[in-house]
PDB file of N, CA and C in Angstrom:
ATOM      1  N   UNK A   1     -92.819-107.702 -46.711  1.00  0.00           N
ATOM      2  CA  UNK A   1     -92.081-107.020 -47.800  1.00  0.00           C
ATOM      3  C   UNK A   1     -93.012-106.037 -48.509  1.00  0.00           C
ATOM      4  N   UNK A   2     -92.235-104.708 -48.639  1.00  0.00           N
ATOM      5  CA  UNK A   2     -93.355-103.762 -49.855  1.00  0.00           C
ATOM      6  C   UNK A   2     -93.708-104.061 -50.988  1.00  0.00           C
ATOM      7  N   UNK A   3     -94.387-103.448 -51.488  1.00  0.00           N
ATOM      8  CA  UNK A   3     -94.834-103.791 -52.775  1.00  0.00           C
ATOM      9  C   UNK A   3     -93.816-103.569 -54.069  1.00  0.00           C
ATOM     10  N   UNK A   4     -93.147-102.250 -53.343  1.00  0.00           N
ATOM     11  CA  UNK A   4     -91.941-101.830 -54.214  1.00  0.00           C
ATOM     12  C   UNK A   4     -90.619-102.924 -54.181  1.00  0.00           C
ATOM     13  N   UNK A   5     -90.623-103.539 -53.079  1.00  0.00           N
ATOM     14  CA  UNK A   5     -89.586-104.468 -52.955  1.00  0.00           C
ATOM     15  C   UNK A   5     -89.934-105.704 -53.642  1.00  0.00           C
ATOM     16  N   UNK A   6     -91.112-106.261 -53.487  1.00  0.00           N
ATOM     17  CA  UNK A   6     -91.760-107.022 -54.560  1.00  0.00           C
ATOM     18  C   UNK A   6     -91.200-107.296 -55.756  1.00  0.00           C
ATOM     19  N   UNK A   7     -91.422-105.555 -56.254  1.00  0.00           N
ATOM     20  CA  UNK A   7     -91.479-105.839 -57.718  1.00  0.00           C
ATOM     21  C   UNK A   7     -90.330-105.457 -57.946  1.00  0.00           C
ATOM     22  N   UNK A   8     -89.234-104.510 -57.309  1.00  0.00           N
ATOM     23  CA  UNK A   8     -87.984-105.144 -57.290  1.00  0.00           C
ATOM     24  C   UNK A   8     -87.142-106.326 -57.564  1.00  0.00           C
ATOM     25  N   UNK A   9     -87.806-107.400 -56.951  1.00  0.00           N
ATOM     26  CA  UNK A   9     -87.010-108.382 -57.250  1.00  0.00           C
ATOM     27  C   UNK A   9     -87.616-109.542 -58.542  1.00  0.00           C
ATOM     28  N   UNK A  10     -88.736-108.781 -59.018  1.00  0.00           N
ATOM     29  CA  UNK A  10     -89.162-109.493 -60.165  1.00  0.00           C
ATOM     30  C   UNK A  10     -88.593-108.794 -61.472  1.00  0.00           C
ATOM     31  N   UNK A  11     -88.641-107.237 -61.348  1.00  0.00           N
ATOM     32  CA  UNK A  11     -87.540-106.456 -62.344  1.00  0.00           C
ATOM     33  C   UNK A  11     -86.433-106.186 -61.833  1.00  0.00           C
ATOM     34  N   UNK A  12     -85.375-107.015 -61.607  1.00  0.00           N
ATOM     35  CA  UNK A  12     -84.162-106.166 -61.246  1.00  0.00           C
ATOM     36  C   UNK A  12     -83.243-105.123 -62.031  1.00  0.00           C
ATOM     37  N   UNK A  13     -82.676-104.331 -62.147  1.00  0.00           N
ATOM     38  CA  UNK A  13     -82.033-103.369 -62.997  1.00  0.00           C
ATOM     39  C   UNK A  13     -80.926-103.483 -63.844  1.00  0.00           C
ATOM     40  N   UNK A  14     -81.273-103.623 -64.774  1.00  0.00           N
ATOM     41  CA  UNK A  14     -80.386-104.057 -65.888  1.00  0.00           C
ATOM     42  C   UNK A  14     -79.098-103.183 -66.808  1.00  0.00           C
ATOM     43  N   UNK A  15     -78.869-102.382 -65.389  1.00  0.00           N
ATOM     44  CA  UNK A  15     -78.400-101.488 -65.728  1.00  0.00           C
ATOM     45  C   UNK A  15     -76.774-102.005 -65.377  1.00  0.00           C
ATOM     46  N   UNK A  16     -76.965-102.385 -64.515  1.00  0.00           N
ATOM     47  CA  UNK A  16     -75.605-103.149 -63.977  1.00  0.00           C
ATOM     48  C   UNK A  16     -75.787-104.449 -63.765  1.00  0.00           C
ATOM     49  N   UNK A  17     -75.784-105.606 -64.702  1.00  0.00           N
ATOM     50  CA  UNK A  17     -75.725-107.027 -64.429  1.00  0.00           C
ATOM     51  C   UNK A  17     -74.497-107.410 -64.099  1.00  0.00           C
ATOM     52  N   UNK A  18     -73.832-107.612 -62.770  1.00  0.00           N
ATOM     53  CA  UNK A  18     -72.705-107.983 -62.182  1.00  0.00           C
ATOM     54  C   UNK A  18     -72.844-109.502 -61.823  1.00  0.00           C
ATOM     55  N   UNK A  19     -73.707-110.078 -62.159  1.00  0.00           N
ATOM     56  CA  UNK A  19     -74.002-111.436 -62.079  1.00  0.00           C
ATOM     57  C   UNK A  19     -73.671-112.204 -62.840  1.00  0.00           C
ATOM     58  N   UNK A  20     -73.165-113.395 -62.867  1.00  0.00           N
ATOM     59  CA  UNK A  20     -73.230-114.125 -64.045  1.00  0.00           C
ATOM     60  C   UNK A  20     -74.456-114.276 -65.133  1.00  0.00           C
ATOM     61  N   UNK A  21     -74.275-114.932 -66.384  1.00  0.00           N
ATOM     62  CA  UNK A  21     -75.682-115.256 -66.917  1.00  0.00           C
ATOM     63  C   UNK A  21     -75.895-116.654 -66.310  1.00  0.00           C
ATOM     64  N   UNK A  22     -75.569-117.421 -65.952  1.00  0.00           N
ATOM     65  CA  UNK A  22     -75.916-118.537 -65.454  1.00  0.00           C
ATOM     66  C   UNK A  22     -76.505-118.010 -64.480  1.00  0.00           C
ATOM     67  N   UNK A  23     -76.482-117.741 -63.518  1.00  0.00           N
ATOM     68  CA  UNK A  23     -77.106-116.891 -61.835  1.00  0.00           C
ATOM     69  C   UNK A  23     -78.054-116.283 -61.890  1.00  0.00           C
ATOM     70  N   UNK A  24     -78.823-116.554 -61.441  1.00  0.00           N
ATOM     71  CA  UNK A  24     -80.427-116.108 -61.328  1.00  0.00           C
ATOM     72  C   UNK A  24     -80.325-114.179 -60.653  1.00  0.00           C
ATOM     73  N   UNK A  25     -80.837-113.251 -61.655  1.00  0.00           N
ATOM     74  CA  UNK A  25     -80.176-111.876 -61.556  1.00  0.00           C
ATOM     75  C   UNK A  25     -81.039-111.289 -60.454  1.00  0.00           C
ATOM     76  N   UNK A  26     -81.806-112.046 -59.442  1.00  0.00           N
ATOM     77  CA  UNK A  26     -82.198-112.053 -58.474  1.00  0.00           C
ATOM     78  C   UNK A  26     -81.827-111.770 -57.229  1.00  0.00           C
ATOM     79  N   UNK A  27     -80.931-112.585 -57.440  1.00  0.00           N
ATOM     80  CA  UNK A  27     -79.666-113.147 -55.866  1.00  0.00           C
ATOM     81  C   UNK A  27     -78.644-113.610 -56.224  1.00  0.00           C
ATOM     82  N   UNK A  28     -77.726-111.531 -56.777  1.00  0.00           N
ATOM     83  CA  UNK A  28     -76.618-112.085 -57.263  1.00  0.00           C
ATOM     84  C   UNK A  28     -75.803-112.944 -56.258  1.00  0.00           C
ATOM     85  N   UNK A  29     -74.738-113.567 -56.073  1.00  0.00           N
ATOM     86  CA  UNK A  29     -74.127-114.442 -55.568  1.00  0.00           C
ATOM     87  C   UNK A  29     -72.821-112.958 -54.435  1.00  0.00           C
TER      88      UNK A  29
END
């Protein structure tokens, strides 16, 4: 995995949270 993908998934974009708040905004469902 890149480095950019990395840190992708440690900041994901909070620009569109389509996730629940319970759900880890990681791996939305």
């Amino acid at each position: 995995m890149s480095r950019a993908s990395s840190r992708a998934l440690k900041h994901p974009p909070v620009t569109a949270p389509s996730e629940p708040a319970g759900a880890p905004s990681d791996f939305p469902a």
